[in-house]
Protein backbone atom coordinates (compact mmCIF):
# COMPACT_ATOMS: atom_id res chain seq x y z
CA UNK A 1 223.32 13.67 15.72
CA UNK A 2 226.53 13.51 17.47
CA UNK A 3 227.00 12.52 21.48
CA UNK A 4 229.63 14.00 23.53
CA UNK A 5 231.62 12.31 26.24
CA UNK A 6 230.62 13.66 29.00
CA UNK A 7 232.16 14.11 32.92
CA UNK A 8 230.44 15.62 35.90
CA UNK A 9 232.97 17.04 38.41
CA UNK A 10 232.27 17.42 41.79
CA UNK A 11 234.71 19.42 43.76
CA UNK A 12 235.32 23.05 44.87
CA UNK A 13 235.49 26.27 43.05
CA UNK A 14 239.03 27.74 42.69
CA UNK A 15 238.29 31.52 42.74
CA UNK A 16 242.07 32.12 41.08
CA UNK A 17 241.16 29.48 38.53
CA UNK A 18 244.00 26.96 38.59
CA UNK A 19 242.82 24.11 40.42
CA UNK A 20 239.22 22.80 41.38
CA UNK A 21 236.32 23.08 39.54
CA UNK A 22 238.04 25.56 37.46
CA UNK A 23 241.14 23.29 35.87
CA UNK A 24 238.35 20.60 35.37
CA UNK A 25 236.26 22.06 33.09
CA UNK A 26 239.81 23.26 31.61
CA UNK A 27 241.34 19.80 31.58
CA UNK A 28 238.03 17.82 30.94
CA UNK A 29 237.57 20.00 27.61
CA UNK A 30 241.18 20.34 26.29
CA UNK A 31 241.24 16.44 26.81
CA UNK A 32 238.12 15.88 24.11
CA UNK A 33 235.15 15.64 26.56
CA UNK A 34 231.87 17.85 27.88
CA UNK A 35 232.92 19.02 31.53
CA UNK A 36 229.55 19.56 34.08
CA UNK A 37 229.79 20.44 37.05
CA UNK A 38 228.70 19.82 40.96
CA UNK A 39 230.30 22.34 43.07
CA UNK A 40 230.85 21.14 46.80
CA UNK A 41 232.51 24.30 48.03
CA UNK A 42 233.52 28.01 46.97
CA UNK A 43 236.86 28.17 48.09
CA UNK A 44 238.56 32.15 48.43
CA UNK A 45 242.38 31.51 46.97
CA UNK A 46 244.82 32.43 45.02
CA UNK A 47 248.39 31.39 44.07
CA UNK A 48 249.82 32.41 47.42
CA UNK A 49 247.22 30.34 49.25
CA UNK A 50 243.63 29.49 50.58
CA UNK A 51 242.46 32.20 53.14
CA UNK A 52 238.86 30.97 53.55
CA UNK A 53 236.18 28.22 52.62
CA UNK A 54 232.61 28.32 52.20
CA UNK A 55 231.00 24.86 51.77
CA UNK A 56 227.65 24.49 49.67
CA UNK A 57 224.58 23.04 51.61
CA UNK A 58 224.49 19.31 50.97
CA UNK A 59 221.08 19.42 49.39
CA UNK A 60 221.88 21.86 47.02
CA UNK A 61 225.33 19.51 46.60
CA UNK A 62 223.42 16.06 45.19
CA UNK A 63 220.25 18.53 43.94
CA UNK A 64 223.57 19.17 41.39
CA UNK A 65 224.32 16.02 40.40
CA UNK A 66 220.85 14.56 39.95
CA UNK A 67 220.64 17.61 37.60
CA UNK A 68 223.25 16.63 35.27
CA UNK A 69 223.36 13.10 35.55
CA UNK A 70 218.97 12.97 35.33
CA UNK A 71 219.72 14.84 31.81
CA UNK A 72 222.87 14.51 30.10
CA UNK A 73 224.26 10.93 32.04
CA UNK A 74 227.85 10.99 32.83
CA UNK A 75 230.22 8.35 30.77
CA UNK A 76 233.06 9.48 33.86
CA UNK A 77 232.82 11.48 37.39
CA UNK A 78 235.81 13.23 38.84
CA UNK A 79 235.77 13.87 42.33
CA UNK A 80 238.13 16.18 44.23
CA UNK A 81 237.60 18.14 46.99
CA UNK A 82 234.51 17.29 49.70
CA UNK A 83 235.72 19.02 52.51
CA UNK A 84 233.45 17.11 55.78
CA UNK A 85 231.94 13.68 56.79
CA UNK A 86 228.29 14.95 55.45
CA UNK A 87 229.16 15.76 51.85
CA UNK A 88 231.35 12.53 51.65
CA UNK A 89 228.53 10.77 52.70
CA UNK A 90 226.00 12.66 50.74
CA UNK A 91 228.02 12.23 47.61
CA UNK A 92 228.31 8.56 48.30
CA UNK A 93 224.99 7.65 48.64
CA UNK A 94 223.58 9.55 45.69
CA UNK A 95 226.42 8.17 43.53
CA UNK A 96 224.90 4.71 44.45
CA UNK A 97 221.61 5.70 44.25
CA UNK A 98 222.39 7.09 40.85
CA UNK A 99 224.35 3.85 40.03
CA UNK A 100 227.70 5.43 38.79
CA UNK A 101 230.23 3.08 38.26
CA UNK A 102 232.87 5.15 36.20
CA UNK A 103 234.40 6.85 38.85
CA UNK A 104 237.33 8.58 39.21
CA UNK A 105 238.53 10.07 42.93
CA UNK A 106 240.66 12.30 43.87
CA UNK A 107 241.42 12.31 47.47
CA UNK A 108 242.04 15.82 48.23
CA UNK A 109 243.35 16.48 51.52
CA UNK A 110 246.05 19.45 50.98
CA UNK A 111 246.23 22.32 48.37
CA UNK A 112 249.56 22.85 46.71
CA UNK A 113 249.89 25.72 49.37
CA UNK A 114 250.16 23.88 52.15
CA UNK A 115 246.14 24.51 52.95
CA UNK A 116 244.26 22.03 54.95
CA UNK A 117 241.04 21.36 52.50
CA UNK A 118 239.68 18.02 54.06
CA UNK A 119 238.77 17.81 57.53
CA UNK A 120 240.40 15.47 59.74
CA UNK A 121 236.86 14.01 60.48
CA UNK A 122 236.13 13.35 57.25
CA UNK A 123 238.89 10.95 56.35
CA UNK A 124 237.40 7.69 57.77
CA UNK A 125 234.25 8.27 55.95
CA UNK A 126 235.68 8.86 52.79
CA UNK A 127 237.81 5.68 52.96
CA UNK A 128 234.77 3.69 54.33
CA UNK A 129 232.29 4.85 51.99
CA UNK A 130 233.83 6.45 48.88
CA UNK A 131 236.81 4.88 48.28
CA UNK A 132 234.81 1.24 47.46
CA UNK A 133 232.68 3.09 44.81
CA UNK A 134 235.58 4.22 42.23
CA UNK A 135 237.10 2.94 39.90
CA UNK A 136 240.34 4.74 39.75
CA UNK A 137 241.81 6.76 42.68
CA UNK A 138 244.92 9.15 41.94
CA UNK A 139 246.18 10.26 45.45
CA UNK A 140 249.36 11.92 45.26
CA UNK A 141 251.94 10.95 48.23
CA UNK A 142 251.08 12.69 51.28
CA UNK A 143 247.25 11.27 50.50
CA UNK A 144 248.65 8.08 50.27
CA UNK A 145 250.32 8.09 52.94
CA UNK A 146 247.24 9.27 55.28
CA UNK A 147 245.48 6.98 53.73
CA UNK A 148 247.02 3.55 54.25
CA UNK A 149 249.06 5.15 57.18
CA UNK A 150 252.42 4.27 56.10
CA UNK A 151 255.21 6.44 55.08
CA UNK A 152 256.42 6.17 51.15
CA UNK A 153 260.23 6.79 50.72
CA UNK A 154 261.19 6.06 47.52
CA UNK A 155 259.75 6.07 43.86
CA UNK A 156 260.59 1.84 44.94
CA UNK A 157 257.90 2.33 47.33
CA UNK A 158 254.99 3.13 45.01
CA UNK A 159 253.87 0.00 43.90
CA UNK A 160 253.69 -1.73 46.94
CA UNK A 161 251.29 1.85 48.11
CA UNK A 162 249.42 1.34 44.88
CA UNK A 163 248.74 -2.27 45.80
CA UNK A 164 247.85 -1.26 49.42
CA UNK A 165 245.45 1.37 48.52
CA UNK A 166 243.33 -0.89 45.78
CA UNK A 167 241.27 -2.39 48.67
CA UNK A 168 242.42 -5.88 48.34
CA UNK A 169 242.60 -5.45 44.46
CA UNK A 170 239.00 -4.22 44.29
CA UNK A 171 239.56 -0.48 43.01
CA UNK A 172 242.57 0.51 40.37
CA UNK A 173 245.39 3.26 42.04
CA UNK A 174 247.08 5.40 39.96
CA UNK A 175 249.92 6.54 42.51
CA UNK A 176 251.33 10.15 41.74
CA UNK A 177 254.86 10.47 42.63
CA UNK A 178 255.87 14.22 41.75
CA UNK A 179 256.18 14.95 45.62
CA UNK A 180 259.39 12.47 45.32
CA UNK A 181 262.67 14.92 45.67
CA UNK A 182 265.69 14.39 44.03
CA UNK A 183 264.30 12.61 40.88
CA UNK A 184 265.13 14.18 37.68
CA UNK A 185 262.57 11.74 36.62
CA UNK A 186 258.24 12.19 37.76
CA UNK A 187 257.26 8.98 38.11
CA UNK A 188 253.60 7.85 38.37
CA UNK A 189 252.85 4.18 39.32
CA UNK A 190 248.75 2.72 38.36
CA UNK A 191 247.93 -0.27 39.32
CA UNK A 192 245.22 -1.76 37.24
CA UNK A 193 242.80 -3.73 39.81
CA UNK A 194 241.06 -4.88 36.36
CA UNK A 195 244.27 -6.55 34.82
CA UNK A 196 245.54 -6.74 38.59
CA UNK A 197 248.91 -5.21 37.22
CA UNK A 198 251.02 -2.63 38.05
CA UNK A 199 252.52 -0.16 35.19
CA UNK A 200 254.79 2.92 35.45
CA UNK A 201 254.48 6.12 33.72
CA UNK A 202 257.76 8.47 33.78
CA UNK A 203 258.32 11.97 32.38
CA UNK A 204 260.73 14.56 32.98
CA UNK A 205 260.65 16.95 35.89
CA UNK A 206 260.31 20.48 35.24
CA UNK A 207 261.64 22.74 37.74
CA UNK A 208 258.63 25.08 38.05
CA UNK A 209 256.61 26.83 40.76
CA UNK A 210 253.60 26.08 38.19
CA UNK A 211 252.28 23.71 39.43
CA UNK A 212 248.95 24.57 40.95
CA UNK A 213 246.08 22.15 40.39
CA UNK A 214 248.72 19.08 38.77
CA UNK A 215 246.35 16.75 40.74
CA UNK A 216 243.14 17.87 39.52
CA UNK A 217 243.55 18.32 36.17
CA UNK A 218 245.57 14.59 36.36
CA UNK A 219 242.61 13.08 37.14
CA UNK A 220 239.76 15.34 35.02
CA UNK A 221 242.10 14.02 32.03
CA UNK A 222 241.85 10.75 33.03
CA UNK A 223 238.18 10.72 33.37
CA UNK A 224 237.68 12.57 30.35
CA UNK A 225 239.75 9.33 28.78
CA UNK A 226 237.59 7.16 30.08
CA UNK A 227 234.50 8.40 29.19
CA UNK A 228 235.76 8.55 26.05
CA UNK A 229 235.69 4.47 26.10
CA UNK A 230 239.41 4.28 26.35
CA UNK A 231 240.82 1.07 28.80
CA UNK A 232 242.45 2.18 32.24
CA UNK A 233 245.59 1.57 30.99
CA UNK A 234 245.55 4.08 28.15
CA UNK A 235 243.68 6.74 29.46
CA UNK A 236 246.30 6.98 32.40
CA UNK A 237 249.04 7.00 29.84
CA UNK A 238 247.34 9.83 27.87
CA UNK A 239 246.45 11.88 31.42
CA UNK A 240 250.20 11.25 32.45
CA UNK A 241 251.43 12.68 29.05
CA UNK A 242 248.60 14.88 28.65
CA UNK A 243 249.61 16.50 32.06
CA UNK A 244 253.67 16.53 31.67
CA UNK A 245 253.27 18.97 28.29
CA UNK A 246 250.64 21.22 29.76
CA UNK A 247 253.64 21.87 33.16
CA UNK A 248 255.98 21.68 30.22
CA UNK A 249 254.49 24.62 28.26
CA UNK A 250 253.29 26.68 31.55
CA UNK A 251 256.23 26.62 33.30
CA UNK A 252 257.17 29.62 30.02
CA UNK A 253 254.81 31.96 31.75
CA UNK A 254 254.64 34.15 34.81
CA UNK A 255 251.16 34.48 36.81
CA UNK A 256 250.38 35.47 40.25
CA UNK A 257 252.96 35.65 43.38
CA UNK A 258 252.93 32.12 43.94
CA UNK A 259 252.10 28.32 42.68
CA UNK A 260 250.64 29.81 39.38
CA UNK A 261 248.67 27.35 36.82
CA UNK A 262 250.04 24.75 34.42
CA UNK A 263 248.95 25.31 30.91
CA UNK A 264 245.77 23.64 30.00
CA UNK A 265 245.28 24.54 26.47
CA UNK A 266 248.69 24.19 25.57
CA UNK A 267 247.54 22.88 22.26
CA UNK A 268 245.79 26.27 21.76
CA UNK A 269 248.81 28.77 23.21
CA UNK A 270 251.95 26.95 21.74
């Protein structure tokens, strides 16, 4: 019998369906791998913006994952949005009780509204007791920047934040730098704590208000890579490229009064 490759991601629930949980079971299964899921928080939203959050008692948070990972393992986890100090720390601690080492996190802080999604609170905790545990972290540059406290200024700048953020050269950064202005050119920036290099991924820049869960389903496609067996350096080249053609192709359509969705099944649609 056949295995998948299979990622749990842990996040919140996108009730308009383009970021969150939502574009990670999208990404995660247009990308080649079985998406399950731990949801941290149902989130009310659409493309105009997030007008209210409910979060998801922490038991019944980690009850999730112990459900999935007890049964069908994870070869990757994606985590995205946690929301306050307890489910950081809850998710933490059953990760390492657990003993998941293929980890990818995404540090969400902001939606692409403008909406506050992590509290303020919660930031130490997640650098103090997630960030050690991944593997890969893909904050884009405003999460960067709270992060390591430092402004970023120039697509010049990213490697240096890459190298900042890997915790000494402990964890592997993959930088995102589509908040950059002016570029005709996205550049992305990983540095690759396991080669302790730094490589740069470029693509061109579509001019789109599409662009509504780009940082989720960025890093879903790179876990789904990984689980997949693929080294660091390959899987962010095929999430980088992966994620440039599904913004390519949904940038064609028109959806909802605001950021609408990039295309995730491109493959599927084109």
């Amino acid at each position: 019998m056949k295995t998948y490759p299979t990622v749990l991601t842990i996040a919140g629930s996108d009730s308009v369906g383009g970021a969150g949980i939502q574009a990670d079971i999208k990404a995660i299964s247009a990308t080649g791998s079985y998406a399950a899921s731990a949801i941290t928080a149902i989130t009310v939203q659409n493309t105009l913006g997030v007008s209210a959050v409910h979060e998801v008692p922490v038991d019944i948070i980690t009850a999730q994952i112990k459900a999935v990972v007890n049964d069908i393992g994870a070869g990757a986890v994606k985590i995205g949005m946690l929301s306050s100090p307890d489910v950081v720390r809850a998710v933490a601690g059953t990760l390492r009780e657990l003993g998941i080492k293929n980890i990818v996190l995404d540090p969400v802080m902001v939606a692409t509204s403008g909406d506050r999604l992590l509290k303020e609170e919660a930031i130490e905790v997640l650098r103090s007791e997630l960030l050690p545990l991944a593997r890969v972290i893909t904050p884009n540059i405003p999460e960067a920047e709270i992060l390591m406290g430092a402004q970023i200024r120039g697509a010049s700048d990213l490697d240096t934040a890459a190298r900042r953020l890997s915790l000494g050269g402990r964890i592997s950064v993959l930088m995102k730098g589509g908040h950059l202005e002016g570029e005709e050119t996205l550049t992305d920036v990983l540095y690759n704590a396991e080669e302790d290099r730094c490589i740069t991924l470029h693509s061109r820049r579509i001019l789109t208000p599409n662009t509504h869960g780009t940082g989720c389903t960025l890093s879903s496609a790179l876990a789904s890579y990984l689980a997949q067996g693929m080294a660091l350096d390959d899987a962010a080249r095929a999430a980088h490229k992966y994620l440039a053609e599904a913004i390519a192709d949904g940038s064609r359509y028109s959806i909802g009064h605001g950021h609408g969705p990039v295309n995730h099944f491109y493959k599927l649609t084109s």
